[in-house]
N, C-alpha and C. Protein backbone atom coordinates (compact mmCIF):
# COMPACT_ATOMS: atom_id res chain seq x y z
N UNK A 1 56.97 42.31 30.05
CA UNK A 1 56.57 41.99 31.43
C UNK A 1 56.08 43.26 32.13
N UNK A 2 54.77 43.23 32.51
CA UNK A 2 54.52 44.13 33.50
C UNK A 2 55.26 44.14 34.95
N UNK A 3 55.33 45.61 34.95
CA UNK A 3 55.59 46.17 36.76
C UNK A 3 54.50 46.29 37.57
N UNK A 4 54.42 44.84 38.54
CA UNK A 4 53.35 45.34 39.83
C UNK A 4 53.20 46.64 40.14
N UNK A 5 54.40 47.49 40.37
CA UNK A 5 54.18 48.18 41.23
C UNK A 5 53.04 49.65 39.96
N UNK A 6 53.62 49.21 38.91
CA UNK A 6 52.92 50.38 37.97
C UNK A 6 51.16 49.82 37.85
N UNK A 7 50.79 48.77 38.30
CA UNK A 7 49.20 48.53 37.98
C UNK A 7 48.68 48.04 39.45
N UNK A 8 49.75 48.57 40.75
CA UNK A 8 49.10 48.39 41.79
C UNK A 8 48.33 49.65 42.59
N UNK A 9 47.19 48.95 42.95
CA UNK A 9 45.71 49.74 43.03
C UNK A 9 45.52 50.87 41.88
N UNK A 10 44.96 49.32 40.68
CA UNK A 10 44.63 50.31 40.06
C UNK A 10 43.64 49.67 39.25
N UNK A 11 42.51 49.70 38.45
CA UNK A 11 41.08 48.71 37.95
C UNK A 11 41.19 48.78 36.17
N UNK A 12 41.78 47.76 35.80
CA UNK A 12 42.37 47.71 34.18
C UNK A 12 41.03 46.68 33.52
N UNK A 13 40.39 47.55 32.85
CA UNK A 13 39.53 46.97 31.85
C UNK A 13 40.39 46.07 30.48
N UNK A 14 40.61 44.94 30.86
CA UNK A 14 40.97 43.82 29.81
C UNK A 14 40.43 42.55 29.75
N UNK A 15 41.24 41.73 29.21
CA UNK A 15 41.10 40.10 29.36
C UNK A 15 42.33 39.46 30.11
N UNK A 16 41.38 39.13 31.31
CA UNK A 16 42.39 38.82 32.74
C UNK A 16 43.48 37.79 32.16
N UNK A 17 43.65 36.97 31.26
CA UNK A 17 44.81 36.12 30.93
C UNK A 17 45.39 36.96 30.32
N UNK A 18 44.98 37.88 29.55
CA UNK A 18 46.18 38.79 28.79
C UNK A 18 47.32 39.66 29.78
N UNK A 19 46.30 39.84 30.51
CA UNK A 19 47.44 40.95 31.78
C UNK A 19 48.28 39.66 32.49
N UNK A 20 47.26 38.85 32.75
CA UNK A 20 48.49 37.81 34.14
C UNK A 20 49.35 37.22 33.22
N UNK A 21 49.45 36.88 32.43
CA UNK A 21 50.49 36.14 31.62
C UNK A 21 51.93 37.31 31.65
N UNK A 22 51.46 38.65 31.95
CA UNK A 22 52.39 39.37 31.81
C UNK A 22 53.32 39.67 33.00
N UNK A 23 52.70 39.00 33.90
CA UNK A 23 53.03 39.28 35.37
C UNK A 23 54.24 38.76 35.84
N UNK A 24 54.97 38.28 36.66
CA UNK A 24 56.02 37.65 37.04
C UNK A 24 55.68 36.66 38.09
N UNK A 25 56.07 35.84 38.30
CA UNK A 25 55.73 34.69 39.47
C UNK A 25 55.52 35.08 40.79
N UNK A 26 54.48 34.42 41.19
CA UNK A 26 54.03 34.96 43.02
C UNK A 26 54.27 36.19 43.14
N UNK A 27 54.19 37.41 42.36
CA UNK A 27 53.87 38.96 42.31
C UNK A 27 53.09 39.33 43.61
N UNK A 28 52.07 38.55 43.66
CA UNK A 28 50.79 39.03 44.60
C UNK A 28 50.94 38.23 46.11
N UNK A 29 50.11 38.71 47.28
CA UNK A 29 50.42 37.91 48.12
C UNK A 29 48.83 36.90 47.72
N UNK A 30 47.66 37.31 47.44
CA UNK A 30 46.50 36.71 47.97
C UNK A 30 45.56 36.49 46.45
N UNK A 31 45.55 35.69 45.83
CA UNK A 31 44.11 36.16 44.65
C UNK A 31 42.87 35.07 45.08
N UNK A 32 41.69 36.58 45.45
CA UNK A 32 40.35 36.39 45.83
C UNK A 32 39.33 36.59 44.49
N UNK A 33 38.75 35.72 43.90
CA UNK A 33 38.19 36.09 42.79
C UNK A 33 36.73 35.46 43.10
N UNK A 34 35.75 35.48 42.06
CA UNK A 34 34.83 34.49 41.85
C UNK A 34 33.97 34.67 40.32
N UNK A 35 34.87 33.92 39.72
CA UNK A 35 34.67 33.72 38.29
C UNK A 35 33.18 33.60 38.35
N UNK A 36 33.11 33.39 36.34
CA UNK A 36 31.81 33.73 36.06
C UNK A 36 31.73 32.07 36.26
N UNK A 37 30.45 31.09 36.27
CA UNK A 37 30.15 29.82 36.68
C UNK A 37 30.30 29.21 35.26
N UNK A 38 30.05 29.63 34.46
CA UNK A 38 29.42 28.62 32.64
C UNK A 38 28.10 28.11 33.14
N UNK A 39 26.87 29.10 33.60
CA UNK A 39 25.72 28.16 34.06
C UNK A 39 25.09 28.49 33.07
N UNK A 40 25.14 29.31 32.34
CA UNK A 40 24.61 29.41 30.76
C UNK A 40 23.39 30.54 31.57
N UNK A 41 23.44 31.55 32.52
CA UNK A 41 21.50 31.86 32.41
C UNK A 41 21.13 32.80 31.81
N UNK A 42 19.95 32.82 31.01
CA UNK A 42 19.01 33.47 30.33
C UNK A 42 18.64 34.95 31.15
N UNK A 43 18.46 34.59 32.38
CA UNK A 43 18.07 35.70 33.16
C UNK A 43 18.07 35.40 35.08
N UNK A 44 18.44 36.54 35.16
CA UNK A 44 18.30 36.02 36.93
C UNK A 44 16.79 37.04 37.30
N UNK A 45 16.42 35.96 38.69
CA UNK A 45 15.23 36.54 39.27
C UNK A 45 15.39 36.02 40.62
N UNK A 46 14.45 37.28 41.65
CA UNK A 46 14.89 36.71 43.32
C UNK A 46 13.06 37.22 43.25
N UNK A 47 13.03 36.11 44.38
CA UNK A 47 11.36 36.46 44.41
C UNK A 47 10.28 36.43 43.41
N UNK A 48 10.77 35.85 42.21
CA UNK A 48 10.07 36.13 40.95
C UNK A 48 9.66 37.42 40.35
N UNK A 49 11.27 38.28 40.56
CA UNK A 49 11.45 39.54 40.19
C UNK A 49 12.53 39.75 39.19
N UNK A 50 12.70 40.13 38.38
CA UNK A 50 14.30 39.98 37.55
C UNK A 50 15.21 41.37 38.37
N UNK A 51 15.95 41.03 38.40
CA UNK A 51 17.02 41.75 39.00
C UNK A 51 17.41 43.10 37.82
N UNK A 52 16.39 44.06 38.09
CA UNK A 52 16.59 44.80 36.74
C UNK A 52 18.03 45.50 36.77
N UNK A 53 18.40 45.64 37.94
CA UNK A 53 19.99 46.34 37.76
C UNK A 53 20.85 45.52 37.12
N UNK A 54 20.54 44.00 36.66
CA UNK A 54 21.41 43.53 36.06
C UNK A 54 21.69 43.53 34.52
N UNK A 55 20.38 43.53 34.00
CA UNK A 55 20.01 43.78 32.91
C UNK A 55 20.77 44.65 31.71
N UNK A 56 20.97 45.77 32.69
CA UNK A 56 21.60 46.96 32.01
C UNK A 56 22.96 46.69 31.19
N UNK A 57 23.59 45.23 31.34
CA UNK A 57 25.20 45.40 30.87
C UNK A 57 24.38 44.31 29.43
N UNK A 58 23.14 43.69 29.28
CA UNK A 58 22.43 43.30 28.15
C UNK A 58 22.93 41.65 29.06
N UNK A 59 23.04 40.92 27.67
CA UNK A 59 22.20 39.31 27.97
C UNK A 59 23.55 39.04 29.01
N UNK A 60 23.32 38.15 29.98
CA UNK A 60 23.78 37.24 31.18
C UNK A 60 24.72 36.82 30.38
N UNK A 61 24.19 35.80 29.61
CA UNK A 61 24.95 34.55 28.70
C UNK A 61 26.01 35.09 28.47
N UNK A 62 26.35 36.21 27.96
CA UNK A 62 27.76 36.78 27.86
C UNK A 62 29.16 36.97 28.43
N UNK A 63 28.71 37.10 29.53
CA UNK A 63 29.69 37.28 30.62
C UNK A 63 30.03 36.07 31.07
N UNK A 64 28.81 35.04 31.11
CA UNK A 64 28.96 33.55 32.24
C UNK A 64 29.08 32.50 31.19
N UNK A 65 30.66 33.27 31.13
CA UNK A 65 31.58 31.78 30.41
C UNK A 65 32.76 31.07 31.18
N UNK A 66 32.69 29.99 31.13
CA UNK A 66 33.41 29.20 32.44
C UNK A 66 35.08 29.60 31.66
N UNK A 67 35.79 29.88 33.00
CA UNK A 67 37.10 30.26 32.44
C UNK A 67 37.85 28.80 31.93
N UNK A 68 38.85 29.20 31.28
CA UNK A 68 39.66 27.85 30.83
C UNK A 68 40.81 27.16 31.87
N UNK A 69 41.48 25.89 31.71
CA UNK A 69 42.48 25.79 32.54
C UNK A 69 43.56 26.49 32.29
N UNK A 70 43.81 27.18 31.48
CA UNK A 70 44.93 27.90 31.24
C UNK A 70 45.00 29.33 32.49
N UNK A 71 43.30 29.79 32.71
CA UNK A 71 43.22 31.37 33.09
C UNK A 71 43.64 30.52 34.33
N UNK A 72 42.93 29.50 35.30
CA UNK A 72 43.37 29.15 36.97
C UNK A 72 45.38 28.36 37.02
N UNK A 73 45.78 28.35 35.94
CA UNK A 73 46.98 28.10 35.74
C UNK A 73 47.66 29.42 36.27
N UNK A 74 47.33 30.33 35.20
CA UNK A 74 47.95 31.46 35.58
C UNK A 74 47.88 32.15 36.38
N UNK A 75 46.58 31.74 37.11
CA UNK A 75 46.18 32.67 38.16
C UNK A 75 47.03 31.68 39.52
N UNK A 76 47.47 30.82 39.49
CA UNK A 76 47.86 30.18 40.46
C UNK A 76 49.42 30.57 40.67
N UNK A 77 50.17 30.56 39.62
CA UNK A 77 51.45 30.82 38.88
C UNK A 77 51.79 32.35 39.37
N UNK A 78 51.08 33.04 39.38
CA UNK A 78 51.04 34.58 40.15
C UNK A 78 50.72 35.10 41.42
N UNK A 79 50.34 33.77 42.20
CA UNK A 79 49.62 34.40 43.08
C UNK A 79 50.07 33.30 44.34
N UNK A 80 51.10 33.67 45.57
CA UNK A 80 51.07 32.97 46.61
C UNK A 80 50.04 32.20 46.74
N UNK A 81 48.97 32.48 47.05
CA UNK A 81 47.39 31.68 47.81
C UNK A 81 46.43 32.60 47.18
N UNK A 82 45.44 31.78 46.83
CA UNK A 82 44.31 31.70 46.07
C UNK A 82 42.86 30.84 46.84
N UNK A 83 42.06 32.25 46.76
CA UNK A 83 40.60 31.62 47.07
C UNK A 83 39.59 32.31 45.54
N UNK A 84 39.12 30.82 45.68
CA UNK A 84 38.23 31.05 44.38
C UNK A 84 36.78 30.50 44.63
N UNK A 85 35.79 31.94 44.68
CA UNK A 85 34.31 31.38 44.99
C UNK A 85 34.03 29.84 43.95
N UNK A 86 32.69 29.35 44.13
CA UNK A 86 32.60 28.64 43.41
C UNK A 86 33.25 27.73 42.92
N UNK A 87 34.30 27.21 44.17
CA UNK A 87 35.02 26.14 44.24
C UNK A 87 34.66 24.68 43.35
N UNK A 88 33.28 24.71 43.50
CA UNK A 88 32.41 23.17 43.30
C UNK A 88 32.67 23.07 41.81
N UNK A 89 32.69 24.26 41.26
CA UNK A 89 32.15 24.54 39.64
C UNK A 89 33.59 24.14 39.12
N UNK A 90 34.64 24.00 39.56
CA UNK A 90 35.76 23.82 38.86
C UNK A 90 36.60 22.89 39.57
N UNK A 91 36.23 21.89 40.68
CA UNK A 91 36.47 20.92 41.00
C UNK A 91 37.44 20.24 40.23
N UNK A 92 37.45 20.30 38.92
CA UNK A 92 38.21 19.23 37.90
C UNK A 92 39.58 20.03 37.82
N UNK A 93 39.44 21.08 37.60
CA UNK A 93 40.55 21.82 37.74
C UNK A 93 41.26 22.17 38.91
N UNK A 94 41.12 23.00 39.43
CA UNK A 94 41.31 23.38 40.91
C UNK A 94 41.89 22.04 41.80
N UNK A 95 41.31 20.84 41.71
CA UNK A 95 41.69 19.80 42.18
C UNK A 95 41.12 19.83 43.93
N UNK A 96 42.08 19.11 44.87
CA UNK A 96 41.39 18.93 46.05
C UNK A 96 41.90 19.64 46.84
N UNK A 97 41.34 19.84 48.22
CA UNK A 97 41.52 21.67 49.28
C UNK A 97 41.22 20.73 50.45
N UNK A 98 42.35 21.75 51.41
CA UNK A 98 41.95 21.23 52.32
C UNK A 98 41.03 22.07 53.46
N UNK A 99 40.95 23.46 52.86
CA UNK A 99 40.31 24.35 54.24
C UNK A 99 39.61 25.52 53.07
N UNK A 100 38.49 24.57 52.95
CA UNK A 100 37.50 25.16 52.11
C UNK A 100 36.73 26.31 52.98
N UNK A 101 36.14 27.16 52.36
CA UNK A 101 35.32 28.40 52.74
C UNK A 101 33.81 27.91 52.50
N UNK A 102 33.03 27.91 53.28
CA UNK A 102 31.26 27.95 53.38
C UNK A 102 30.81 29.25 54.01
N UNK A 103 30.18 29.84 52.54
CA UNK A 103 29.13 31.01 53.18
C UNK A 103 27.58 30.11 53.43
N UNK A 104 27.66 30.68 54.65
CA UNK A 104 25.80 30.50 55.01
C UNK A 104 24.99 31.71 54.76
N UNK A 105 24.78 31.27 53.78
CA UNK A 105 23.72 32.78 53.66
C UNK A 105 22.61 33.08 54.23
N UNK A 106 22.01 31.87 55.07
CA UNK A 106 20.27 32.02 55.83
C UNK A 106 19.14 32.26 55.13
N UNK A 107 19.41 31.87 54.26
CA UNK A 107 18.42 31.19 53.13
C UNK A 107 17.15 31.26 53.47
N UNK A 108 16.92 30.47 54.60
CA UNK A 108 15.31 30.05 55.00
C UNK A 108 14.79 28.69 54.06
N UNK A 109 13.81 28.45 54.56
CA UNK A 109 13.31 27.74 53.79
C UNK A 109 12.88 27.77 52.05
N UNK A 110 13.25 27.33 51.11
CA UNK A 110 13.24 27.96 50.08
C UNK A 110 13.88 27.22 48.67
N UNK A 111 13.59 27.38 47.25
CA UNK A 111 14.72 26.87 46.79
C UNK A 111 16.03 27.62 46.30
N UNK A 112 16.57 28.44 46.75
CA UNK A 112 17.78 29.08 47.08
C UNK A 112 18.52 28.37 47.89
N UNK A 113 19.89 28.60 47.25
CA UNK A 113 21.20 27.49 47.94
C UNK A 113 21.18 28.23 48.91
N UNK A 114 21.80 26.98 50.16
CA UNK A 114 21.57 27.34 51.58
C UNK A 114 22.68 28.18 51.67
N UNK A 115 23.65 28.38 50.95
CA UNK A 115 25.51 28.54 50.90
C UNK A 115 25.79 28.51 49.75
N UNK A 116 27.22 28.97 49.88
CA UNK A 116 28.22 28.98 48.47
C UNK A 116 29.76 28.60 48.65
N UNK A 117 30.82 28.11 48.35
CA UNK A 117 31.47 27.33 48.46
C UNK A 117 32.64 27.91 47.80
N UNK A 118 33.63 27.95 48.57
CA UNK A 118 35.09 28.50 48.09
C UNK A 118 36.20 27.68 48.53
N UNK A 119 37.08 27.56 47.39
CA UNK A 119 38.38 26.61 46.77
C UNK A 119 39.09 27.52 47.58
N UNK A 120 40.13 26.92 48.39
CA UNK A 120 41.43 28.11 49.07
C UNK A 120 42.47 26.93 48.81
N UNK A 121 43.77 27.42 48.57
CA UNK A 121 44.73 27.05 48.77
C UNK A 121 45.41 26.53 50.06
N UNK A 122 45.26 27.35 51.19
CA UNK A 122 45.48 27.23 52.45
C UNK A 122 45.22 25.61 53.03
N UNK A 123 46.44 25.42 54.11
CA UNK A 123 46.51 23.99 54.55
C UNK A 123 45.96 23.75 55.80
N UNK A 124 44.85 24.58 56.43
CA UNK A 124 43.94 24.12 57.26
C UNK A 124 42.74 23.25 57.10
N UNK A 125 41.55 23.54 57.87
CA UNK A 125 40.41 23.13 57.78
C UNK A 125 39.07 24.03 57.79
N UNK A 126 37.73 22.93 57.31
CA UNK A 126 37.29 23.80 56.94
C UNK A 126 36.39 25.12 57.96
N UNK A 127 36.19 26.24 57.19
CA UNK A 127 35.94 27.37 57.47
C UNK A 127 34.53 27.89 57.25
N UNK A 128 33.52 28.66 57.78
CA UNK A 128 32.02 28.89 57.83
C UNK A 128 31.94 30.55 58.18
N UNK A 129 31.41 30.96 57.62
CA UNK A 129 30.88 32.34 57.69
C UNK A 129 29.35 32.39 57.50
N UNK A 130 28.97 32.97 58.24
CA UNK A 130 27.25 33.12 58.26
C UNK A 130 26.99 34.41 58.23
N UNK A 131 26.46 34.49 56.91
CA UNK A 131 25.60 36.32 56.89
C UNK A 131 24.51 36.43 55.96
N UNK A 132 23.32 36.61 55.95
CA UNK A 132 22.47 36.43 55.54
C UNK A 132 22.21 37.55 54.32
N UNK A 133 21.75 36.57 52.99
CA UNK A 133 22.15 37.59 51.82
C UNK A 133 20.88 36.91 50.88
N UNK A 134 19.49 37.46 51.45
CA UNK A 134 18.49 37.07 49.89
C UNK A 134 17.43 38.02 50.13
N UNK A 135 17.44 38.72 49.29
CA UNK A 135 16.76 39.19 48.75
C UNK A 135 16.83 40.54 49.72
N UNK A 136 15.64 40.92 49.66
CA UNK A 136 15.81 42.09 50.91
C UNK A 136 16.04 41.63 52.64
N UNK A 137 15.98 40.41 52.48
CA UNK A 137 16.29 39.70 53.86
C UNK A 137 18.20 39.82 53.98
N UNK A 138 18.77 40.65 54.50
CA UNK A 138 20.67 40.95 54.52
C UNK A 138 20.70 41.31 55.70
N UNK A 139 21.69 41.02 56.35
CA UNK A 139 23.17 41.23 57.48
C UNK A 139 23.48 42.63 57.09
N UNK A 140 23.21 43.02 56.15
CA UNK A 140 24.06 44.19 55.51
C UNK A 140 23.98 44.78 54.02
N UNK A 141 24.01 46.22 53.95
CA UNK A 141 24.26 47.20 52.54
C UNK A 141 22.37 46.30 52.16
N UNK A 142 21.93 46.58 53.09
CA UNK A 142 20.32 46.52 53.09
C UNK A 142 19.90 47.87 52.13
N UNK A 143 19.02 47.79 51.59
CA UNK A 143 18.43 48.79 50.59
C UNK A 143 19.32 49.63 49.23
N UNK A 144 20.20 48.58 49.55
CA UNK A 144 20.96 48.62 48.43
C UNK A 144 21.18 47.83 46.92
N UNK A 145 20.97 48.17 45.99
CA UNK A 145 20.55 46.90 45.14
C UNK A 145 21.91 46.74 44.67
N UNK A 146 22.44 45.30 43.79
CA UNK A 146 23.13 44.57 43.74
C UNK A 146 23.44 45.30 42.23
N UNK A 147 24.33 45.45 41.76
CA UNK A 147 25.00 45.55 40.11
C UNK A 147 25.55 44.57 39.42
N UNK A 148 25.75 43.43 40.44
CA UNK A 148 26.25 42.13 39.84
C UNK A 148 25.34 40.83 39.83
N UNK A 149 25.18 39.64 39.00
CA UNK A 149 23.98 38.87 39.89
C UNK A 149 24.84 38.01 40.81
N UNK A 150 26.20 37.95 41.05
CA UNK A 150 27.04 37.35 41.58
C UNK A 150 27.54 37.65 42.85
N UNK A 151 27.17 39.09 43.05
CA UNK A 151 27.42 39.70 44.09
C UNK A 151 27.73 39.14 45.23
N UNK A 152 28.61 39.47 45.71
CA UNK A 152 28.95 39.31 47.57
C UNK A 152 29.06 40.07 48.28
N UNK A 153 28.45 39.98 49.63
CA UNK A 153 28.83 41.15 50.54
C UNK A 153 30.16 41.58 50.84
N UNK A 154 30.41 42.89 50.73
CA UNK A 154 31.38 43.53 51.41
C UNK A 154 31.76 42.85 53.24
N UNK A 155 30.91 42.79 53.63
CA UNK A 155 31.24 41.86 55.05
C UNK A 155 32.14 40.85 54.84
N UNK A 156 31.65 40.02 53.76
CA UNK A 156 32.12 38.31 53.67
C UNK A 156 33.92 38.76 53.24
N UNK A 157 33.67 39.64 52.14
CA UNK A 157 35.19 39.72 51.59
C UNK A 157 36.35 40.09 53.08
N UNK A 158 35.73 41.28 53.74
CA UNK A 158 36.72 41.82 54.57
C UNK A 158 36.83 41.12 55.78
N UNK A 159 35.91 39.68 56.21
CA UNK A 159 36.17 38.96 56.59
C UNK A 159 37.45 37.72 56.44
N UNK A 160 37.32 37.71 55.25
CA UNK A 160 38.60 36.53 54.06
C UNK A 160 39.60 37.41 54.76
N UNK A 161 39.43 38.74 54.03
CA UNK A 161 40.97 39.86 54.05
C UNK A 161 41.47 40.04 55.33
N UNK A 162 40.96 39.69 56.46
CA UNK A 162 40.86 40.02 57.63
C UNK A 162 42.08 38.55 58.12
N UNK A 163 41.50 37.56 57.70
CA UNK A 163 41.63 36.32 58.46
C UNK A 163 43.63 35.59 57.51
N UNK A 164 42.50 35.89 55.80
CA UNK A 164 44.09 35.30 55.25
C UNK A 164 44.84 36.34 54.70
N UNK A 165 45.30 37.41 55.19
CA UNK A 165 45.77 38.55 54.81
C UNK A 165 46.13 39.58 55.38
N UNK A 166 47.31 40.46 55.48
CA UNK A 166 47.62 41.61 56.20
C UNK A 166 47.70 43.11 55.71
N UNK A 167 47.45 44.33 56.37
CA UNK A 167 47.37 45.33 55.68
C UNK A 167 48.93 45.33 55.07
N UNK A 168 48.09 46.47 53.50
CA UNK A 168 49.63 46.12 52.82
C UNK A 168 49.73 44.86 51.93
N UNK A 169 49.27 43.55 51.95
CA UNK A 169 49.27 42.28 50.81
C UNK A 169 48.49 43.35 49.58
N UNK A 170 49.42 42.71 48.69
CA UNK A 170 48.56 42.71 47.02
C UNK A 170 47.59 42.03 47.12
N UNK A 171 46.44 42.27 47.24
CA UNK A 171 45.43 41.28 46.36
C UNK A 171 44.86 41.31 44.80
N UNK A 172 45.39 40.24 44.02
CA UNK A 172 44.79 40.22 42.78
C UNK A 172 43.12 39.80 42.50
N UNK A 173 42.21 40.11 41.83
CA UNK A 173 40.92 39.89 41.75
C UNK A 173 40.75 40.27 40.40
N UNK A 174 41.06 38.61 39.36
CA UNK A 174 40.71 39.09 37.66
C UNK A 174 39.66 39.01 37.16
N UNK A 175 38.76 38.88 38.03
CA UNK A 175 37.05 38.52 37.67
C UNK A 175 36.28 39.66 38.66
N UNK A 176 36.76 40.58 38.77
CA UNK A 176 36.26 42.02 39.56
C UNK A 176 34.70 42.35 39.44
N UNK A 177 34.57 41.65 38.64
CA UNK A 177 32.55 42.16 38.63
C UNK A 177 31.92 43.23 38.74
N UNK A 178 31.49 43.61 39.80
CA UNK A 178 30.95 45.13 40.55
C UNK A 178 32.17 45.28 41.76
N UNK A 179 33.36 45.02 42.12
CA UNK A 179 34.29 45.74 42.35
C UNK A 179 34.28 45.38 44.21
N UNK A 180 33.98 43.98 44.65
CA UNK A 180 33.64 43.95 46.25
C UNK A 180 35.11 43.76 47.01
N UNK A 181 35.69 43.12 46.05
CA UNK A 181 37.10 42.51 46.42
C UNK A 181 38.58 44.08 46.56
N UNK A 182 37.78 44.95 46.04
CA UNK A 182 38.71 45.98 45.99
C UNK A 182 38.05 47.12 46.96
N UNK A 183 37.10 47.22 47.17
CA UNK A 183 36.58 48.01 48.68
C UNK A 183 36.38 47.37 49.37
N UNK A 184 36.54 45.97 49.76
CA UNK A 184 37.52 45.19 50.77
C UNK A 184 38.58 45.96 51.14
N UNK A 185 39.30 45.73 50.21
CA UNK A 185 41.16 46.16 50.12
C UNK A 185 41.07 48.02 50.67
N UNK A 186 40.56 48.43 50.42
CA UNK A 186 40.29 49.73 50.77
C UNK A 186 39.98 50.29 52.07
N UNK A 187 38.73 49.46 52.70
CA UNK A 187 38.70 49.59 53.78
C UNK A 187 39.75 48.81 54.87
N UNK A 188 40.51 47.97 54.28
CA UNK A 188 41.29 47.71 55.20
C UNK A 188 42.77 47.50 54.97
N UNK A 189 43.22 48.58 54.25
CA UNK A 189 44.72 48.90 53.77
C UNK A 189 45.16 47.71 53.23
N UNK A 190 44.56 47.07 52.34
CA UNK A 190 44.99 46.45 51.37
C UNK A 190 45.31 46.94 50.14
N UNK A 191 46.31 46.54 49.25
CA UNK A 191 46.72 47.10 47.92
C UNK A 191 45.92 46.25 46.91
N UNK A 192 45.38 46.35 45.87
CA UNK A 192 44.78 45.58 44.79
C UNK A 192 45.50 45.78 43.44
N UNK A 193 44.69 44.70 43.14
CA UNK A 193 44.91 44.97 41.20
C UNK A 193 43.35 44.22 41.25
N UNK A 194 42.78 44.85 40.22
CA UNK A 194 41.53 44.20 39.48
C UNK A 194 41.23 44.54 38.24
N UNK A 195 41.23 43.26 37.92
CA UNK A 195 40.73 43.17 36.13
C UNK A 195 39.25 42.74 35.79
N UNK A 196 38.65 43.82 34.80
CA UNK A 196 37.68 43.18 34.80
C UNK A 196 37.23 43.61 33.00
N UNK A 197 36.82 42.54 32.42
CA UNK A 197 36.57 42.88 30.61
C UNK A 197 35.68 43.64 30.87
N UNK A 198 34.75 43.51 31.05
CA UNK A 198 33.18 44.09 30.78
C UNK A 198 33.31 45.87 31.32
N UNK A 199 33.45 47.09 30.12
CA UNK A 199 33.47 48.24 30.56
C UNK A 199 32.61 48.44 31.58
N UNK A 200 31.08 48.19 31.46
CA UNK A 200 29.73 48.73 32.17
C UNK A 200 30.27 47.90 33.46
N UNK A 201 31.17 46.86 34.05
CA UNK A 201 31.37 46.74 35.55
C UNK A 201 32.45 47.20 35.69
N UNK A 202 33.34 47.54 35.16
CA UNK A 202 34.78 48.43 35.31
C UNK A 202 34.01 49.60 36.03
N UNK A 203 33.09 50.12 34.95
CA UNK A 203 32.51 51.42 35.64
C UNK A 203 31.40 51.31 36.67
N UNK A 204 30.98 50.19 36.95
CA UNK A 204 30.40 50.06 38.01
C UNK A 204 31.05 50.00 39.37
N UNK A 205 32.22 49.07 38.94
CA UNK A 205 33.46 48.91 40.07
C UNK A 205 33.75 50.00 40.58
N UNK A 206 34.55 51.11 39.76
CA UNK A 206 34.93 52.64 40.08
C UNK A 206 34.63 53.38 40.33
N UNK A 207 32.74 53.23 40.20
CA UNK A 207 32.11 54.52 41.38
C UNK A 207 31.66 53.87 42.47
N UNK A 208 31.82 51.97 42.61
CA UNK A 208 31.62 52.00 44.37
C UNK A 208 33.39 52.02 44.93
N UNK A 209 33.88 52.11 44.07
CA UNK A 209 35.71 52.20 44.68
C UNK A 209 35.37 54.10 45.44
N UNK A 210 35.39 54.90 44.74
CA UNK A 210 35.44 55.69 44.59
C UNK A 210 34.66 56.56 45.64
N UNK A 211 33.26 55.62 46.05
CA UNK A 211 32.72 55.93 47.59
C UNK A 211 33.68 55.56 48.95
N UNK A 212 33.99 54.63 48.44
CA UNK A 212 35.16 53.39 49.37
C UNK A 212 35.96 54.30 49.92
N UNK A 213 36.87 55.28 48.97
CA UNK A 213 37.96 55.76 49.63
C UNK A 213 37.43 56.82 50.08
N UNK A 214 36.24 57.87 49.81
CA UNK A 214 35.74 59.29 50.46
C UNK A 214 35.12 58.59 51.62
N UNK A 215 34.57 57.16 52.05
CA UNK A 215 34.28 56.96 53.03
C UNK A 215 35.52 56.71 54.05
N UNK A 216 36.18 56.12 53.58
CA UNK A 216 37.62 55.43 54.38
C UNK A 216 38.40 57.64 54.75
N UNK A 217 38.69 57.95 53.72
CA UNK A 217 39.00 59.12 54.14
C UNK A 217 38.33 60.05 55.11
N UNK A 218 37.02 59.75 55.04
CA UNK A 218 35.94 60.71 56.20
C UNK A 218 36.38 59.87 57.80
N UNK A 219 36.61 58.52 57.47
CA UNK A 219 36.84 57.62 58.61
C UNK A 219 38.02 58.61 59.54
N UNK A 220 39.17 58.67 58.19
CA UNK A 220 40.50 58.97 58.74
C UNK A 220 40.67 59.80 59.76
């Protein structure tokens, strides 16, 4: 059995069921994730551009394998409350919510989803955030290109962290990607754990962590 306290804030390159299985019950206060979908893609493109920063970790298909019921078992089993992007995609599992999350992204006219859709545990109702996120059209971290094709704004997360969470909660995040859910936690005295398989986003994660805290420290 792992010790929280020995892998808290800290970014462990594994296979996220291998570590949580090791964990102990409701360890964490909050797990914010957003798994890979199983949409099978060949390649992403915005504007009829391929997203060449994505490229670099090699084919998509690799990474975007739909997790099993065993990984949202465990991830539930560890974790007080749980928000999981891409709520819709695992519907069968996950089961029914009552105070779902809607990002509006401001899309425009277009065929890009207007929004994206998050599973919470929480026994309210539902919830809307609006920040505009396509292409070079952003709310925010404008001229900045994306390392994930999954990406979310840093806004949206420290919004969640803001609303279902207090400085000080663990947040677990086993699908860490490019690392948004943990410079969340950073900028706003949150503790993390994040797991993520894929070395090339471990190390993508750890040099935007790694701005996170020389910025948060310049703040201080």
């Amino acid at each position: 059995m792992l010790k929280v306290e020995e892998i808290t804030n800290t970014i462990i390159c594994a296979d996220c069921l291998e570590i949580m299985k090791q964990l102990p019950d409701k360890c964490v206060s909050l797990c914010l994730t957003d798994p890979p979908y199983g949409l099978k893609w060949s390649q992403i493109e915005m504007f009829g551009k391929k997203c060449a920063q994505t490229l670099a970790v090699g084919d998509l298909r690799s990474w975007d394998i739909r997790p099993s019921l065993e990984h949202f078992q465990e991830l539930k089993r560890v974790s007080k409350n749980q928000i999981v992007w891409g709520g819709n995609y695992f519907a069968d599992i996950l089961g029914a919510w009552k105070e779902p999350i809607i990002w509006n992204k401001k899309t425009g006219n277009n065929s890009y989803a207007d929004g994206e859709l998050a599973w919470t545990s929480f026994p309210g109702t539902l919830r809307i955030y609006t920040h505009q996120w396509c292409g070079a059209f952003k709310d925010s971290e404008r001229g900045i290109p994306n390392v994930h094709p999954t990406q979310k704004p840093l806004a949206l997360f420290e919004w969640i962290l803001n609303k279902y969470s207090k400085p000080g909660d663990i947040i677990l995040d086993p699908f860490l990607g490019s690392g948004t859910t943990v410079a969340a936690c950073i900028n706003l005295e949150r503790q993390y754990i994040g797991i993520e398989i894929s070395p090339e986003y471990v190390h993508a994660a750890k040099t935007r962590i790694d701005k996170a805290t020389a910025q948060r420290r310049l703040f201080i």
